[in-house]
C-alpha atoms as a PDB file:
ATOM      1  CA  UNK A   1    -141.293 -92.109-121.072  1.00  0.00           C
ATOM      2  CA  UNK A   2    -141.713 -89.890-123.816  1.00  0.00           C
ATOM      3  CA  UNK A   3    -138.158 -88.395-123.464  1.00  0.00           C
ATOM      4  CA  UNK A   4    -136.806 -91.682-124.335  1.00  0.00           C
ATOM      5  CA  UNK A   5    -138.173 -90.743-127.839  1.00  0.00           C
ATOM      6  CA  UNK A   6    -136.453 -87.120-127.906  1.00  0.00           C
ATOM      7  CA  UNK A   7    -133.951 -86.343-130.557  1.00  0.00           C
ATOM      8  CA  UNK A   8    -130.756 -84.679-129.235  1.00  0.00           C
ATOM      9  CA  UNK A   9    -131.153 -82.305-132.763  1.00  0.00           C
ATOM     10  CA  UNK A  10    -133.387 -82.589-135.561  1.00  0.00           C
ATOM     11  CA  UNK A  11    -131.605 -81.858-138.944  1.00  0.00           C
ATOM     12  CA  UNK A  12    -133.252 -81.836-142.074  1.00  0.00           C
ATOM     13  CA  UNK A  13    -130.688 -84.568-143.996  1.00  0.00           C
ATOM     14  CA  UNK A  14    -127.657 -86.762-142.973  1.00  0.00           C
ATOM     15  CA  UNK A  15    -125.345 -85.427-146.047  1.00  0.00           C
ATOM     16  CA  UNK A  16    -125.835 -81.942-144.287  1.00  0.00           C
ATOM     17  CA  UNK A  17    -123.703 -82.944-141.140  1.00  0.00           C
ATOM     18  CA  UNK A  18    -120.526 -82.121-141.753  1.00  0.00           C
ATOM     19  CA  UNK A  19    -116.908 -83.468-139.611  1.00  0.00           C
ATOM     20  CA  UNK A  20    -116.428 -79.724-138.608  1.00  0.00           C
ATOM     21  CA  UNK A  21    -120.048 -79.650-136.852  1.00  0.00           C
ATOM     22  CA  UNK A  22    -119.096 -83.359-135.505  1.00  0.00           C
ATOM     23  CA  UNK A  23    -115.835 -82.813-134.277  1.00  0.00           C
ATOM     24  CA  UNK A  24    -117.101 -79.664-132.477  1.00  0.00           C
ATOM     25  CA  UNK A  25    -119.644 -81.711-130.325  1.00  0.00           C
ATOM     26  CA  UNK A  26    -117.150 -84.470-129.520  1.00  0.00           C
ATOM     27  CA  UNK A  27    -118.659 -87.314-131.928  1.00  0.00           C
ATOM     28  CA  UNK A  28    -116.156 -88.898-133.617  1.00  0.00           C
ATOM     29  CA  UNK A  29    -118.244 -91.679-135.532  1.00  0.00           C
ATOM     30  CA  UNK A  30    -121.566 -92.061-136.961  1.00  0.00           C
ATOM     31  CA  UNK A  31    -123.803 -94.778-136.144  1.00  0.00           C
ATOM     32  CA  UNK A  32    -126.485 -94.607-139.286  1.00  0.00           C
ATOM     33  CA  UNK A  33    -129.882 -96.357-139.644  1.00  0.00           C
ATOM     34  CA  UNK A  34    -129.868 -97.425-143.668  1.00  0.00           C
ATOM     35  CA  UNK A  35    -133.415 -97.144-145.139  1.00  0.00           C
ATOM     36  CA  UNK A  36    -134.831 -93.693-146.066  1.00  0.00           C
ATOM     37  CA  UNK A  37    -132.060 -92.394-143.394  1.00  0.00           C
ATOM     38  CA  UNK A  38    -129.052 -93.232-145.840  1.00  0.00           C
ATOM     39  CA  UNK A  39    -130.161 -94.708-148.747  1.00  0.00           C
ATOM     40  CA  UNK A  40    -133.808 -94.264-150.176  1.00  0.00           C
ATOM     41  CA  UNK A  41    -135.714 -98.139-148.913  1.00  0.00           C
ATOM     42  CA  UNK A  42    -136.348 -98.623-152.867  1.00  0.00           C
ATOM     43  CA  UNK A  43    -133.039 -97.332-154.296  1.00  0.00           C
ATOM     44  CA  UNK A  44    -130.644 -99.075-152.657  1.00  0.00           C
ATOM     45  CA  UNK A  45    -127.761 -97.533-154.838  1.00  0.00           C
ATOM     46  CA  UNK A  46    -127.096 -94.633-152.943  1.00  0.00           C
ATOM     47  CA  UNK A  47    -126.818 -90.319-154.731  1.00  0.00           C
ATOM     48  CA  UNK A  48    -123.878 -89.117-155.549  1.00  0.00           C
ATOM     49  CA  UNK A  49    -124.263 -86.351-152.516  1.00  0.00           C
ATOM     50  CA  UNK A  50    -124.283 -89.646-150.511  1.00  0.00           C
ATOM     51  CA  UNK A  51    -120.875 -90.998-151.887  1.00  0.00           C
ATOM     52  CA  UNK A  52    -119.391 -87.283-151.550  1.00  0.00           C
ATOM     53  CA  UNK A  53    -120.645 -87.306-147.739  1.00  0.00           C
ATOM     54  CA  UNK A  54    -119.089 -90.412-147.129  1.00  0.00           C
ATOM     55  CA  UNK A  55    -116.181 -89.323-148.506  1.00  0.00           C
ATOM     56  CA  UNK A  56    -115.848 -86.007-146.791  1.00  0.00           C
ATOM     57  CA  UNK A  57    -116.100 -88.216-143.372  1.00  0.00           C
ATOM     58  CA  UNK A  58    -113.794 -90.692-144.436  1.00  0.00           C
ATOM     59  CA  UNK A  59    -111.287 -88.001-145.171  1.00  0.00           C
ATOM     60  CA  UNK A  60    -111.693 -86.612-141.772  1.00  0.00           C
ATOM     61  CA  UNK A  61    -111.535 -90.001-140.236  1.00  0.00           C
ATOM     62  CA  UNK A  62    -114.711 -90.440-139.032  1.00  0.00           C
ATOM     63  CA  UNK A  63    -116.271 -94.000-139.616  1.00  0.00           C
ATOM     64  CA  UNK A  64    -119.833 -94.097-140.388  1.00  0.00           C
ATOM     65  CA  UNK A  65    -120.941 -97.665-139.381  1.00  0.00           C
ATOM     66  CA  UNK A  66    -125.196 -98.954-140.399  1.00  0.00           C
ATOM     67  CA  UNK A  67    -127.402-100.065-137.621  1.00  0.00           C
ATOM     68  CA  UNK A  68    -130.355-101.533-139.547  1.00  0.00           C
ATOM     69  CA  UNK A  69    -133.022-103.924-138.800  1.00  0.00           C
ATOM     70  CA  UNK A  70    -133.379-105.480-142.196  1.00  0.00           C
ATOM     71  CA  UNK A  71    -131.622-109.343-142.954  1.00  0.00           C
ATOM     72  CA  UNK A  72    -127.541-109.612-143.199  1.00  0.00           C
ATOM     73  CA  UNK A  73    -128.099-109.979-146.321  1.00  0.00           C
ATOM     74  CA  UNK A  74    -130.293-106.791-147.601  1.00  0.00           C
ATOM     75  CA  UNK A  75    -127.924-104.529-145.524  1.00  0.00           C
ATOM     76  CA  UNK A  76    -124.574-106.261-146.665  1.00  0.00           C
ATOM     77  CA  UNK A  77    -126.050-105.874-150.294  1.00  0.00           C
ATOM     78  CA  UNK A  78    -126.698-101.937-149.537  1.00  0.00           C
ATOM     79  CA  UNK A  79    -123.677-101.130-148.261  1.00  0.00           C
ATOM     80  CA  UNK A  80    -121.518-103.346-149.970  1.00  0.00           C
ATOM     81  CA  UNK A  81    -120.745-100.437-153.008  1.00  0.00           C
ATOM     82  CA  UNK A  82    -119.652 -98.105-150.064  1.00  0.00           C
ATOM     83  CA  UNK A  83    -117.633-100.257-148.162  1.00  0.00           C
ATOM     84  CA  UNK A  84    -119.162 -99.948-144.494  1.00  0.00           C
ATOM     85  CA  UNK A  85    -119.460-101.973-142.087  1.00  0.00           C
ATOM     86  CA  UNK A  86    -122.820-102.529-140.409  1.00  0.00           C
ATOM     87  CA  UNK A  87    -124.524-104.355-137.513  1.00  0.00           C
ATOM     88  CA  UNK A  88    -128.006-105.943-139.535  1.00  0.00           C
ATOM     89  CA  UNK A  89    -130.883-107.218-136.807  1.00  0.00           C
ATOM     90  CA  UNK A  90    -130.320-104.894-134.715  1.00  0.00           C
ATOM     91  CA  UNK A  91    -133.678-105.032-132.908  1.00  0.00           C
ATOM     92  CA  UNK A  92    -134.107-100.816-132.397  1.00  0.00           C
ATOM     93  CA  UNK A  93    -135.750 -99.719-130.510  1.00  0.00           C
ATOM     94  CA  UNK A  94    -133.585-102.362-127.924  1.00  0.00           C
ATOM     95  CA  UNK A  95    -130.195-100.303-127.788  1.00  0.00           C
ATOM     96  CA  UNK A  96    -128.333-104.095-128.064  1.00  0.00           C
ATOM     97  CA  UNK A  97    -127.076-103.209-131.996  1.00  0.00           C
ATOM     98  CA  UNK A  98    -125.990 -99.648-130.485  1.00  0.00           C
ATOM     99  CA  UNK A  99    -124.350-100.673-127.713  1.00  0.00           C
ATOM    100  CA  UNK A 100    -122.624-103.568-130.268  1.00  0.00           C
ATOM    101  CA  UNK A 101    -121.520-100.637-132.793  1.00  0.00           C
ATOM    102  CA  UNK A 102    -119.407 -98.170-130.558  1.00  0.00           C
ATOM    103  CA  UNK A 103    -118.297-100.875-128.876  1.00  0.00           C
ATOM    104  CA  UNK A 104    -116.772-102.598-132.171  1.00  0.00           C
ATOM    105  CA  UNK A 105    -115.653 -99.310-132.641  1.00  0.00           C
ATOM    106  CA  UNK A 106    -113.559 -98.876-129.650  1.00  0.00           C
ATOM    107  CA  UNK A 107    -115.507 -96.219-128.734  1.00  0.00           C
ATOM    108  CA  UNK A 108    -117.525 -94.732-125.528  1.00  0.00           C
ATOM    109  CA  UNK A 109    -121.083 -93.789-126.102  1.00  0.00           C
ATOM    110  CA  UNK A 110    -120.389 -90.308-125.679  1.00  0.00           C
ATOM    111  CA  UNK A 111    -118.377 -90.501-129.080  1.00  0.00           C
ATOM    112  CA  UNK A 112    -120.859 -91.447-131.552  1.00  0.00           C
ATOM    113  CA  UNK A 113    -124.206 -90.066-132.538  1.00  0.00           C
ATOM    114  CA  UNK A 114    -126.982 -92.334-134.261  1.00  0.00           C
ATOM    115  CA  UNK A 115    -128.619 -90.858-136.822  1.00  0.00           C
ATOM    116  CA  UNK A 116    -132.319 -92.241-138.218  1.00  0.00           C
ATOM    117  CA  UNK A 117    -135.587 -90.865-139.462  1.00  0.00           C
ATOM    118  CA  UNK A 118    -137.824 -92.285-136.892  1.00  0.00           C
ATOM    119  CA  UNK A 119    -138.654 -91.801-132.981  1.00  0.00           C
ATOM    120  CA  UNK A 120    -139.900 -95.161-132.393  1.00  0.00           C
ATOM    121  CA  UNK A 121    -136.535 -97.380-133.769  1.00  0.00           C
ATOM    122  CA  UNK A 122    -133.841 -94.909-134.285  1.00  0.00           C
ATOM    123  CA  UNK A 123    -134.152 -91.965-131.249  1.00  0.00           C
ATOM    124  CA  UNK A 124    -135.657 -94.814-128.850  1.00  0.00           C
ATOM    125  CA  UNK A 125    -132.544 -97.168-129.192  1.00  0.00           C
ATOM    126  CA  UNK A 126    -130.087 -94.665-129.354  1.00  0.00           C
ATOM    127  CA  UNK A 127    -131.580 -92.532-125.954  1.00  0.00           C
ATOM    128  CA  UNK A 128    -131.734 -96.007-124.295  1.00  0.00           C
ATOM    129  CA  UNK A 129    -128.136 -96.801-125.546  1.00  0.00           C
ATOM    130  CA  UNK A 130    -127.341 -93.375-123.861  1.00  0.00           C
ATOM    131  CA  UNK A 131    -125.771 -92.076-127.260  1.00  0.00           C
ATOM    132  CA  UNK A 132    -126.710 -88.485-128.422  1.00  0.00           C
ATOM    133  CA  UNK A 133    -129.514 -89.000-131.521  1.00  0.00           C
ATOM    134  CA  UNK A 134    -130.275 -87.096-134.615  1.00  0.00           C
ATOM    135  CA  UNK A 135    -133.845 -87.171-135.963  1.00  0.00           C
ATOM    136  CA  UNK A 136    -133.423 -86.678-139.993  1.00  0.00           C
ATOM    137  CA  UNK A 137    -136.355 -86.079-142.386  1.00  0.00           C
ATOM    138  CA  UNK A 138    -137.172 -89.189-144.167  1.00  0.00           C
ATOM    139  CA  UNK A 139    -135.355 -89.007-148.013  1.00  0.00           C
ATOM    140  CA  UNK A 140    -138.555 -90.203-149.554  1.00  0.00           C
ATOM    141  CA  UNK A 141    -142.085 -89.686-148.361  1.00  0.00           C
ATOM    142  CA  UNK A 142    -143.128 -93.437-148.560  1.00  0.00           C
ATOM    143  CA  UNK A 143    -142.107 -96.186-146.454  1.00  0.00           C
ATOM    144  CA  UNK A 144    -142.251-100.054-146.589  1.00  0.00           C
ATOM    145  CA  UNK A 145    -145.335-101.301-145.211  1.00  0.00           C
ATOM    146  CA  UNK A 146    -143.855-102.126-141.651  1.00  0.00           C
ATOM    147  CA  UNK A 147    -142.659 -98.598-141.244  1.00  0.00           C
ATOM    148  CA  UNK A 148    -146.043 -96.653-142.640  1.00  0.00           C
ATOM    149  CA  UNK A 149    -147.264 -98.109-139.070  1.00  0.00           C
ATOM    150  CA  UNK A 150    -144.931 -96.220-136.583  1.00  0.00           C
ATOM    151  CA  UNK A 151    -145.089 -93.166-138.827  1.00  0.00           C
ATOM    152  CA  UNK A 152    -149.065 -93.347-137.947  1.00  0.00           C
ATOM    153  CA  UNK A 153    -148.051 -93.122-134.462  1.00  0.00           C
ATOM    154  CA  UNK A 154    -144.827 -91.092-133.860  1.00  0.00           C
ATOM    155  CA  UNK A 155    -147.098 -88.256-135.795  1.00  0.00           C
ATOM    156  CA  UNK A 156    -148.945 -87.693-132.362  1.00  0.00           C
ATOM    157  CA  UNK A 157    -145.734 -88.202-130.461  1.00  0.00           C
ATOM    158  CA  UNK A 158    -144.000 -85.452-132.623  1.00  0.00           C
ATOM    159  CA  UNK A 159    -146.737 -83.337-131.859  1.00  0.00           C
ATOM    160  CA  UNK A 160    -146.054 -84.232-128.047  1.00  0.00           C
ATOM    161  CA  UNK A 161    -142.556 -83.976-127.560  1.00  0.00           C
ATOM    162  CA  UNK A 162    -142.642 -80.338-129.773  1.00  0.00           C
ATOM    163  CA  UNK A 163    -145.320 -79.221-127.000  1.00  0.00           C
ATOM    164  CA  UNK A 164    -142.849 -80.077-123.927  1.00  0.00           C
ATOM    165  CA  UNK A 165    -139.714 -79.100-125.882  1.00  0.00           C
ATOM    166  CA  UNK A 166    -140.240 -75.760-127.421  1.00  0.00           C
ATOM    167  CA  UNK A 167    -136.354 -76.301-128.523  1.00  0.00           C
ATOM    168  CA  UNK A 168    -136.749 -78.832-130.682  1.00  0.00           C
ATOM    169  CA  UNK A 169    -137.168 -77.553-134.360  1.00  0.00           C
ATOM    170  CA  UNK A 170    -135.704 -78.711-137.760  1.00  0.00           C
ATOM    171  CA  UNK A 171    -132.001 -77.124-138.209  1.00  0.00           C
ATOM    172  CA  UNK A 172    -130.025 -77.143-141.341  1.00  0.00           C
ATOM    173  CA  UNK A 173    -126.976 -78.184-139.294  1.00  0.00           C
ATOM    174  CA  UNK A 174    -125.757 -79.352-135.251  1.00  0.00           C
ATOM    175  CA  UNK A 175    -124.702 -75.431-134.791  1.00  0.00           C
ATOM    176  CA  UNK A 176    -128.248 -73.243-135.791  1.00  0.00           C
END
């Protein structure tokens, strides 16, 4: 049971994946969770290092789609300035808005990696999906309300799945 919350890699930011590191591994899209994964929850208008790592992938042709639980609207608003699509209510930690992004993709499973900043939504939906996952670290330290409740408990599952998986440590990229 607790696998099904394992990252496939822990890496400390999105922005520091790079289409090189991607490409190597076979991933040829990025399936993204938006709040304090890609955006900050309370700054919804993005860094520049975010519009120059969306850019860097774009060049390189890999599409980096949202898979958020927030309203159509909140995510269409979020995303709108950087053009992406998105798949909003996507009911993580159910892999149904996973499964529904590589698939609109034209993609197989083993192609795209989601990305997110927590075990609960993000690593649970995508290991259930059967995608590879990347645990990031959170880009702010405080969450919405909602979320300050799973970090309570994925802070004893960390501590679990690091005891079972000596292997899993914070990287600065896919290749350390």
């Amino acid at each position: 049971m607790l696998n099904n919350f394992k990252p496939t890699w822990m890496v400390n930011a999105i922005y520091d994946l790079t289409p090189a590191q991607l490409q190597a591994h076979g991933i040829k899209a990025v399936l993204t969770d938006l709040d304090n994964t890609l955006i900050a929850w309370n700054n919804p208008n993005g860094t520049p290092q975010l519009k120059a790592w969306l850019a860097q992938l774009e060049a390189a042709g890999i599409p980096v789609m949202v898979v958020s639980n927030n309203s159509h609207q909140r995510v269409e608003r979020a995303v709108a300035p950087f053009n992406l699509p998105f798949i909003s209510r996507a009911n993580k930690p159910l892999a149904g808005g996973i499964t529904k992004a590589h698939q609109q993709l034209g993609l197989s499973r083993h192609e795209v990696v989601m990305v997110g900043d927590q075990l609960i939504t993000d690593m649970h939906a995508g290991n259930v999906a059967g995608v590879r996952t990347i645990l990031v670290k959170p880009i702010i330290d405080s969450d919405a309300w909602n979320t300050s409740i799973n970090r309570f408990f994925e802070k004893y599952m960390m501590q679990q799945l690091l005891k079972k998986h000596t292997d899993l440590t914070w990287r600065e990229d896919l290749n350390d």
